[in-house]
N, C-alpha and C. Protein backbone atom coordinates (compact mmCIF):
# COMPACT_ATOMS: atom_id res chain seq x y z
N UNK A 1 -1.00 7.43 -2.96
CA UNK A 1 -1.87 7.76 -1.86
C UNK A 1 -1.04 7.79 -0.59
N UNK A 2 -0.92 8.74 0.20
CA UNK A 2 -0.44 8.75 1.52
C UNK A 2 -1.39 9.26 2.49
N UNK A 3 -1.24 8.11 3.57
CA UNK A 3 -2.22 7.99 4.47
C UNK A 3 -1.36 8.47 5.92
N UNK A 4 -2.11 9.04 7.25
CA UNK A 4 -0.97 9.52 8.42
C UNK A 4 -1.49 8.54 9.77
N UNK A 5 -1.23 8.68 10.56
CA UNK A 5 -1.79 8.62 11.58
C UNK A 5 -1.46 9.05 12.59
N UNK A 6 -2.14 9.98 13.32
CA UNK A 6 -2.01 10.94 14.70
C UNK A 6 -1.47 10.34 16.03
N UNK A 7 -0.94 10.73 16.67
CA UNK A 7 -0.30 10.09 18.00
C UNK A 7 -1.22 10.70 19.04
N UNK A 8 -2.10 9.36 19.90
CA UNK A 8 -3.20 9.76 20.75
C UNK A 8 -2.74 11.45 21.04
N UNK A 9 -3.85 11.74 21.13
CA UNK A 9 -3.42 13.55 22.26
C UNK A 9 -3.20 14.73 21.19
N UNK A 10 -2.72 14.03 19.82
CA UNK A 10 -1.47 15.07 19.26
C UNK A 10 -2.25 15.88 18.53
N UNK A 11 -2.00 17.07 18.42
CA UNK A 11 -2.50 18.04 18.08
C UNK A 11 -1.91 19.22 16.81
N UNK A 12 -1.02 18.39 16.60
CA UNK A 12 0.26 19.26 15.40
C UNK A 12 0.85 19.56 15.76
N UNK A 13 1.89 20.32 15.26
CA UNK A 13 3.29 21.02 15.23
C UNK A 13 3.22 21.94 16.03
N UNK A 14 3.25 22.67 17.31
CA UNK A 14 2.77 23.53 17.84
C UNK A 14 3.85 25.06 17.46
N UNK A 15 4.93 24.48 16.82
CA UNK A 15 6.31 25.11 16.91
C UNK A 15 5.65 25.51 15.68
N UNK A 16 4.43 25.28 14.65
CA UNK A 16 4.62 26.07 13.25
C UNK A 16 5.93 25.29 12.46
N UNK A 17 5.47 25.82 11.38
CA UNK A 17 6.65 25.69 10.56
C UNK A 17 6.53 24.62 9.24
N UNK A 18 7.26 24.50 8.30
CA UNK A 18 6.32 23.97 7.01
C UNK A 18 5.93 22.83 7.21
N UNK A 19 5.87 21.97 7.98
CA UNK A 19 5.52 20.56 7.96
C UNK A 19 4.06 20.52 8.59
N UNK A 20 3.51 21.38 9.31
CA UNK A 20 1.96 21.67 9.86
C UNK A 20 1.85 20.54 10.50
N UNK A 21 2.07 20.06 11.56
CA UNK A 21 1.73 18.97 12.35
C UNK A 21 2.45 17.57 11.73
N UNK A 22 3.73 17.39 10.85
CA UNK A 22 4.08 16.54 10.62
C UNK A 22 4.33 15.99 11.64
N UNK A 23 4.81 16.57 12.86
CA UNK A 23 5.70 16.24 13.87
C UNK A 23 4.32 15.05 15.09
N UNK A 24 3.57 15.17 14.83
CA UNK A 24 2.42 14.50 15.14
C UNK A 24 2.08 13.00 14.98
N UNK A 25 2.78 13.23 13.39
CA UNK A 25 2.16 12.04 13.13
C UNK A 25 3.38 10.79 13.74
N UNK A 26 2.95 9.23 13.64
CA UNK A 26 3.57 7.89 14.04
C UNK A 26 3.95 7.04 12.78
N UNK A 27 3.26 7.07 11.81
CA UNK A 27 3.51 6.07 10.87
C UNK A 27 3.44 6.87 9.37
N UNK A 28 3.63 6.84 8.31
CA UNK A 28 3.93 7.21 7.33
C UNK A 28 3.74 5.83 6.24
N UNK A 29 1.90 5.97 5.41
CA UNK A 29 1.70 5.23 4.71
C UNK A 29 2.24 5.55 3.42
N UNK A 30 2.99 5.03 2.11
CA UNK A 30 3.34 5.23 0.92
C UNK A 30 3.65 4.16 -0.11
N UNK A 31 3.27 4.61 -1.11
CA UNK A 31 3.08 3.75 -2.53
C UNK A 31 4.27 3.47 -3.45
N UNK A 32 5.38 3.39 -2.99
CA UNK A 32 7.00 3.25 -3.15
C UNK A 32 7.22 4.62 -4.04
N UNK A 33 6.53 5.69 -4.50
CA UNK A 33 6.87 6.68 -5.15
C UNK A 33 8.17 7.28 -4.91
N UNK A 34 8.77 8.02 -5.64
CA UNK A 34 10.32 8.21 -5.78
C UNK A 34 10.22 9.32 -4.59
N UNK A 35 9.28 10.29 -4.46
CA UNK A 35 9.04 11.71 -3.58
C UNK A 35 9.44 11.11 -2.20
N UNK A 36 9.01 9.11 -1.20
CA UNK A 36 9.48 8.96 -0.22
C UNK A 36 10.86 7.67 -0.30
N UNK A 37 11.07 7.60 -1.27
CA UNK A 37 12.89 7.23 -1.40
C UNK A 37 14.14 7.83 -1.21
N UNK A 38 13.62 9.23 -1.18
CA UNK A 38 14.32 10.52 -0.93
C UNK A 38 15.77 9.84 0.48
N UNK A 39 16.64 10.59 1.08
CA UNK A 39 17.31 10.39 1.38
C UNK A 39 16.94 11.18 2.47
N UNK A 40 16.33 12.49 1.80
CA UNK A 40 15.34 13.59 2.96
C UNK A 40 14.33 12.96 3.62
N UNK A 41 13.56 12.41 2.94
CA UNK A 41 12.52 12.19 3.77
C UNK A 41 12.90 11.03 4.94
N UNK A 42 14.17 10.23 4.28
CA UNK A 42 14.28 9.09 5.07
C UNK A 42 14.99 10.07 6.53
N UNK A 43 15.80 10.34 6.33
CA UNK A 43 16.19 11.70 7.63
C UNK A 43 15.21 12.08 8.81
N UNK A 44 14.39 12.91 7.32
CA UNK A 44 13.14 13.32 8.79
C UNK A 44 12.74 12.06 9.44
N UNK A 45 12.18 11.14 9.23
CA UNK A 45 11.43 10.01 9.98
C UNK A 45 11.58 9.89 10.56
N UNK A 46 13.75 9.36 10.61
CA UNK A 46 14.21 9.07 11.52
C UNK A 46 14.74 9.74 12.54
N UNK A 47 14.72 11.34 12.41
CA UNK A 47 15.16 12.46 13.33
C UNK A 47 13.39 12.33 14.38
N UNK A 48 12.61 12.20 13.55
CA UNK A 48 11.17 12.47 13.89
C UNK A 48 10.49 11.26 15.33
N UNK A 49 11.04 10.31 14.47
CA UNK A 49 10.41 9.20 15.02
C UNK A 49 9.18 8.44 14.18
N UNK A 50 9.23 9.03 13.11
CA UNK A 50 8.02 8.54 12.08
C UNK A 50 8.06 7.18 11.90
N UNK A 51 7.54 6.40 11.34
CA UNK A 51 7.37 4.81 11.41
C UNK A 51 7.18 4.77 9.28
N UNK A 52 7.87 4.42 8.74
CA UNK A 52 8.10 4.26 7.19
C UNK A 52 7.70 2.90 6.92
N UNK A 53 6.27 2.86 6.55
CA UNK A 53 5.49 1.46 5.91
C UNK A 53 4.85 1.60 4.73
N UNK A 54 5.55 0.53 3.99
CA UNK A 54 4.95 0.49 2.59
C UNK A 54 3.48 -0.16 2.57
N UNK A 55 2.88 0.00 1.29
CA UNK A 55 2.01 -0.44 1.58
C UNK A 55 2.06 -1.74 0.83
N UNK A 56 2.79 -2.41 -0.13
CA UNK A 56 2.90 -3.53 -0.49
C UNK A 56 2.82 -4.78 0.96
N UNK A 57 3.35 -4.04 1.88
CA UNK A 57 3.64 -5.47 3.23
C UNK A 57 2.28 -5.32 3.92
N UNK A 58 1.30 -4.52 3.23
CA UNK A 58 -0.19 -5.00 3.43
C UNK A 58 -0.76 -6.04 2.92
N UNK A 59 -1.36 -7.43 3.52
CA UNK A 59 -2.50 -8.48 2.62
C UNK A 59 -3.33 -7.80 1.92
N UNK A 60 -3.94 -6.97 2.32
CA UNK A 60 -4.83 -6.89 0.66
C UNK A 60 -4.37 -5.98 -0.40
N UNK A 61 -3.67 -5.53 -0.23
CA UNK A 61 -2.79 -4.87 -1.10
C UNK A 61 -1.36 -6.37 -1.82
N UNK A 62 -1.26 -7.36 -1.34
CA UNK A 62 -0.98 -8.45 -2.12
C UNK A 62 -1.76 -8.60 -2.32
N UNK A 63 -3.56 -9.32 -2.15
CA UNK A 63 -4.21 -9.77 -3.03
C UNK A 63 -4.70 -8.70 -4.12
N UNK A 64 -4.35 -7.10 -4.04
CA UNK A 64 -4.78 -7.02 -5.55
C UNK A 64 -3.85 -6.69 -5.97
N UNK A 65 -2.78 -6.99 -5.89
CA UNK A 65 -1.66 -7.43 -6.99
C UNK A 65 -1.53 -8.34 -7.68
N UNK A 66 -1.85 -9.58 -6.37
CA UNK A 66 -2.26 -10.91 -7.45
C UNK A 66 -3.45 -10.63 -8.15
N UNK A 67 -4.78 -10.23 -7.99
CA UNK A 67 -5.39 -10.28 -8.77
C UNK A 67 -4.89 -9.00 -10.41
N UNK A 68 -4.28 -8.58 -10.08
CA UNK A 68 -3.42 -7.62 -10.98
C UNK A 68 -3.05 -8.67 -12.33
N UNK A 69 -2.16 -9.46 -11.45
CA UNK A 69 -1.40 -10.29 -12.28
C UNK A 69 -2.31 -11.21 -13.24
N UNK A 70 -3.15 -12.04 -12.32
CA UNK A 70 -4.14 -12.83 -13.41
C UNK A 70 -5.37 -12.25 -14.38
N UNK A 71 -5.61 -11.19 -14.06
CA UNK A 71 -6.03 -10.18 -15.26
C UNK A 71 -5.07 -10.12 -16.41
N UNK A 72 -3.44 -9.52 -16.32
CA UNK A 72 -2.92 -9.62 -17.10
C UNK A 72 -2.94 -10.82 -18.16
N UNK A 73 -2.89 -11.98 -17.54
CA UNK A 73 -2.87 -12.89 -17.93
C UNK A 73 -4.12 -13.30 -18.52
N UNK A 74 -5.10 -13.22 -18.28
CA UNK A 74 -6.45 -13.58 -18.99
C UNK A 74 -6.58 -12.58 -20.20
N UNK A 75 -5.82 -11.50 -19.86
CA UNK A 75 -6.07 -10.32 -21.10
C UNK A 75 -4.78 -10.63 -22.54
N UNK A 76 -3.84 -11.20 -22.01
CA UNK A 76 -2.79 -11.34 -23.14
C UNK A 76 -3.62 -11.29 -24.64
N UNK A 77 -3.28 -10.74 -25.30
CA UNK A 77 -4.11 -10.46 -26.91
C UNK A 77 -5.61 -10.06 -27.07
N UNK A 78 -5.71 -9.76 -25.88
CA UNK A 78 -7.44 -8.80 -25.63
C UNK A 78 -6.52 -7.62 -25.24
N UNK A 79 -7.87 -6.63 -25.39
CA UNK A 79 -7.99 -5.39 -25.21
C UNK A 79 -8.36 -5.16 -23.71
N UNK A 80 -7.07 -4.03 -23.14
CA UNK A 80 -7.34 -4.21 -21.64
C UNK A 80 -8.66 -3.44 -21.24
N UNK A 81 -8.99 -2.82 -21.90
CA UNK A 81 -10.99 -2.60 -21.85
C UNK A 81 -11.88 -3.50 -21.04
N UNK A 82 -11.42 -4.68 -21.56
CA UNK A 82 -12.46 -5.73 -20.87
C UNK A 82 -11.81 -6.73 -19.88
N UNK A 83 -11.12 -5.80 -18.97
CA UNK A 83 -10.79 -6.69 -17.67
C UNK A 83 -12.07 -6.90 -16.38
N UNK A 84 -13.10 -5.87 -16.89
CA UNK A 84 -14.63 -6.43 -16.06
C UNK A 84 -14.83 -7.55 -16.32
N UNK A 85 -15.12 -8.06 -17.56
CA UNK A 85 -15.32 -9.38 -18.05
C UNK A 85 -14.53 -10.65 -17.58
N UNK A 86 -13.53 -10.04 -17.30
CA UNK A 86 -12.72 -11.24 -17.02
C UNK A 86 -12.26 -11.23 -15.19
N UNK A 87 -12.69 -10.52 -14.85
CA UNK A 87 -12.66 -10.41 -13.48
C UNK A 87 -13.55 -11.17 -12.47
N UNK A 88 -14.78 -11.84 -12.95
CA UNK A 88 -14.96 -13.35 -12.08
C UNK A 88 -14.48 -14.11 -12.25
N UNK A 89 -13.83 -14.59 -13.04
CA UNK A 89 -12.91 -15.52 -13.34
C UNK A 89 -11.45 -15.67 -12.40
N UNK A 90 -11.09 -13.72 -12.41
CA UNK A 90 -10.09 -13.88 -11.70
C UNK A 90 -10.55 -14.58 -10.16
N UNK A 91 -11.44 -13.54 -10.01
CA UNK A 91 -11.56 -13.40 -8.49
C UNK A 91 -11.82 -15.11 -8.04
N UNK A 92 -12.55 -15.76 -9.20
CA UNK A 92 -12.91 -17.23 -8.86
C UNK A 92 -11.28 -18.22 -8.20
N UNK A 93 -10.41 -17.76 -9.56
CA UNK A 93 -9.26 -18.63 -9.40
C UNK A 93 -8.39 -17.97 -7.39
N UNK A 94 -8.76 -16.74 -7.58
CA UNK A 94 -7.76 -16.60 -6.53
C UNK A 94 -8.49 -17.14 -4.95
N UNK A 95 -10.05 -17.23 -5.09
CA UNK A 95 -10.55 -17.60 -3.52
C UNK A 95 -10.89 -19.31 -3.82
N UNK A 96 -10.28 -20.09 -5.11
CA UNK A 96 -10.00 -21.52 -5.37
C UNK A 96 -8.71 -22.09 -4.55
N UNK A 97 -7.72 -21.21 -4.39
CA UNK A 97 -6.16 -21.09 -4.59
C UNK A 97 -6.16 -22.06 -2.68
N UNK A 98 -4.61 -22.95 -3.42
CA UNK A 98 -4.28 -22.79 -1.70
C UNK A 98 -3.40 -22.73 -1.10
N UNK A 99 -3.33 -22.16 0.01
CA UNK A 99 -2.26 -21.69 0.75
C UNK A 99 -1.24 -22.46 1.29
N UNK A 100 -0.03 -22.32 0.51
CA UNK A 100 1.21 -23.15 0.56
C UNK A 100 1.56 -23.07 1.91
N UNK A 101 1.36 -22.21 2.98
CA UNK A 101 1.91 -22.46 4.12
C UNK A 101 0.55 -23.03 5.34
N UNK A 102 -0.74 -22.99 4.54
CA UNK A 102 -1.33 -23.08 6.38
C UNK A 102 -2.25 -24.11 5.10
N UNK A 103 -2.09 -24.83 3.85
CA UNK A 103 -2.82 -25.77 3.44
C UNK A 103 -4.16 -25.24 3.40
N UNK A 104 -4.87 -24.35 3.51
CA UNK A 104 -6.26 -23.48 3.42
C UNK A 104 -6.25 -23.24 2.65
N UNK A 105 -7.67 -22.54 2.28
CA UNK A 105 -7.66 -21.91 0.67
C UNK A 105 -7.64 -20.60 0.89
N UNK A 106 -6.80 -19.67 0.09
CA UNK A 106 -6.56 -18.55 0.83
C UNK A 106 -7.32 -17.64 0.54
């Protein structure tokens, strides 16, 4: 999934040309896919001024990774079919959990 975001005012590329208002955008959301590891794309950004954020260094995008993980784990020798089933369980353990740095439950 790649997500953009517009720079107040901006209106696209006015110059044309294949990127259609790339030149617009500020930040550049992506899902570590190989298409923005490129060496190109890293270029443009930085010729551009684009802003390159993953989306892993998003919180809720860690919590459904963790919850990723303890599905796996509740599913070991089940059929991953029935990760509905086992998904209050997850969700129970992870809003039980507590937070090693601020002692809360996270």
């Amino acid at each position: 999934m790649v997500r953009s975001q517009s720079v107040a005012g901006g209106e696209g590329d006015k110059r044309g040309g294949i990127f259609n208002g790339a030149y617009s955008r500020k930040k550049l959301v992506h899902d570590q896919g190989t298409e923005f590891a490129s060496a190109t794309v890293s270029r443009f950004c930085n010729t551009h001024g684009v802003a390159i954020e993953n989306q892993r260094a998003n919180p809720v995008e860690r919590k459904v990774q963790e919850l990723k993980n303890l599905l796996r784990v509740y599913l070991q020798n089940k059929p991953a079919t029935l990760w509905d089933l086992y998904l209050p369980q997850a969700l129970a353990c992870t809003r039980a959990r507590r937070n090693a740095a601020t002692g809360g439950i996270a």
